[in-house]
Protein backbone atom coordinates (compact mmCIF):
# COMPACT_ATOMS: atom_id res chain seq x y z
CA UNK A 1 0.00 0.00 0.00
CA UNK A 2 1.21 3.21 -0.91
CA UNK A 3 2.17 5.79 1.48
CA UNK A 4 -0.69 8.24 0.27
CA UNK A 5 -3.45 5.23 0.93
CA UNK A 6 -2.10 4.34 4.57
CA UNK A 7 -2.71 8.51 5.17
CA UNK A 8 -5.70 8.67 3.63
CA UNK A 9 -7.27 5.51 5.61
CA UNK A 10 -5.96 6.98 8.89
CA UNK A 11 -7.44 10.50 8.49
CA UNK A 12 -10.79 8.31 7.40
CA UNK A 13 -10.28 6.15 10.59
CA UNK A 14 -9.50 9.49 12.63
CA UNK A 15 -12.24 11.18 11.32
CA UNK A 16 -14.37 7.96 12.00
CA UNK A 17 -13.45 8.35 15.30
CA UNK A 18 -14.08 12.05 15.54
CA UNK A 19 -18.13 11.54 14.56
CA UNK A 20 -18.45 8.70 16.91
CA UNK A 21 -17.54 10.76 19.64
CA UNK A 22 -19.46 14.07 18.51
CA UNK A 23 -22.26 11.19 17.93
CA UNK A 24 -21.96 10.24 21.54
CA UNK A 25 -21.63 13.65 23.45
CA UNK A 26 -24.86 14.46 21.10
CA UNK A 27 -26.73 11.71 22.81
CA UNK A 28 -25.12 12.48 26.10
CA UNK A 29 -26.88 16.04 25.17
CA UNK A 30 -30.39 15.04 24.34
CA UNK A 31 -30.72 12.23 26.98
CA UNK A 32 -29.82 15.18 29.86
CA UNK A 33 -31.97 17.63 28.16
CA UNK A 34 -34.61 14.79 27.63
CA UNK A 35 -34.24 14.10 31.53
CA UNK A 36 -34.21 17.86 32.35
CA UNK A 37 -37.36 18.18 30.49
CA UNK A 38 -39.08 14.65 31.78
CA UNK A 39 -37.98 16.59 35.80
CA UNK A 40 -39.88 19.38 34.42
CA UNK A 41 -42.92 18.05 33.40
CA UNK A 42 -42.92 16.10 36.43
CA UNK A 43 -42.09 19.43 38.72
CA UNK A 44 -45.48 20.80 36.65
CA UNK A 45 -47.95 18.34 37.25
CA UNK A 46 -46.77 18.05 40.61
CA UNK A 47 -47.39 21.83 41.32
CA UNK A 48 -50.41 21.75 39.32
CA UNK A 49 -51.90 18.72 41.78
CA UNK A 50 -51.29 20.84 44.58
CA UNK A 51 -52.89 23.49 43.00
CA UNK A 52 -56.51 21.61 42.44
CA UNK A 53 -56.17 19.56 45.52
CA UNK A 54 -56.16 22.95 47.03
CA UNK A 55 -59.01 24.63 44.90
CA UNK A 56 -61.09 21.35 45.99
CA UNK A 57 -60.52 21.74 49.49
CA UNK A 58 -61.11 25.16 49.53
CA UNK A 59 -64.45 24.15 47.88
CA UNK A 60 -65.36 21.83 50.08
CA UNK A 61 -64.94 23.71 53.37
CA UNK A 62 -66.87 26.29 51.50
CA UNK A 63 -69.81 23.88 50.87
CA UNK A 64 -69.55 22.22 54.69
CA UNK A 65 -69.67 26.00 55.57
CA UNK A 66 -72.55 26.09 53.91
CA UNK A 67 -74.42 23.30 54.69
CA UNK A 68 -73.46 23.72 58.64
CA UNK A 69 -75.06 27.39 58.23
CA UNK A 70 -77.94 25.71 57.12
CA UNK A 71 -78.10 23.01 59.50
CA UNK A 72 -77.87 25.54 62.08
CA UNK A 73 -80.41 27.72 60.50
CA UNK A 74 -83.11 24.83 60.31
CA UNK A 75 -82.46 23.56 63.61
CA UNK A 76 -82.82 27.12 65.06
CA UNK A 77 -86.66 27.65 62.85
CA UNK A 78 -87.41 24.13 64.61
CA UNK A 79 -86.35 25.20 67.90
CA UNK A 80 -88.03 28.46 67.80
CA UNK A 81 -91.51 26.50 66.54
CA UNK A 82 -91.34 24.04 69.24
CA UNK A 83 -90.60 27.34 72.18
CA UNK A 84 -94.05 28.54 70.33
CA UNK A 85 -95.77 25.07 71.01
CA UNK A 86 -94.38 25.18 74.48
CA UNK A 87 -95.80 28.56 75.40
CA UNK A 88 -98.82 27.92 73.95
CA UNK A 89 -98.97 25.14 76.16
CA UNK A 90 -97.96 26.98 78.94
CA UNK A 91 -101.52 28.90 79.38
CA UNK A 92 -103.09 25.67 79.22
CA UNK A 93 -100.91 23.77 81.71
CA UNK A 94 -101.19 26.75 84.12
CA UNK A 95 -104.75 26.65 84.11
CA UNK A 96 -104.90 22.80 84.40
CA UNK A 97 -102.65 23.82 87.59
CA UNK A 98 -104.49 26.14 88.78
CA UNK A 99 -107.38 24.05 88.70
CA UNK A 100 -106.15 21.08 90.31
CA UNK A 101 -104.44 23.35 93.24
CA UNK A 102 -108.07 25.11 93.29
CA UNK A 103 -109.93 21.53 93.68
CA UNK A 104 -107.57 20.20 96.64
């Protein structure tokens, strides 16, 4: 083989090399930048989560709010309608008092 060939097949071989290693520091590149963006995406839904699992509590204690204001507001209408019953009563079970006290 002439001298010329041997040179020519070691700069082929050398630049050979050279693209296999640019080829592996670009893959070395786009798996971190893949991983980067796969912790991103993660970091994202993550925050989002939080984010609705707060709006939804927030809802709920809204609506429990709600409904305990309620609760309290029908038990209060039902405890002012039995007082009425009571006092209303009250005229009637004084007099039936009254009456037996009188007839002793």
């Amino acid at each position: 083989m002439s001298l010329e060939a041997i040179q020519k097949v070691t700069e082929a071989e050398q630049a050979a090399r050279e693209r296999r290693a640019e080829a592996a520091e670009e893959a070395k590149r786009i798996a971190a930048d893949a991983e980067r963006a796969g912790r991103q995406l993660v970091a994202d839904a993550r925050a989002k989560a939080e984010q609705e699992a707060r709006a939804m509590l927030a809802e709920a204690e809204t609506q429990a709010q709600r409904e305990a204001e309620q609760t309290m507001a029908d038990n209060a209408a039902r405890c002012e309608a039995l007082k009425q019953d009571a006092r209303k009563r009250l005229d009637k079970a004084a007099g039936l008092v009254v009456g037996r006290v009188g007839n002793s």
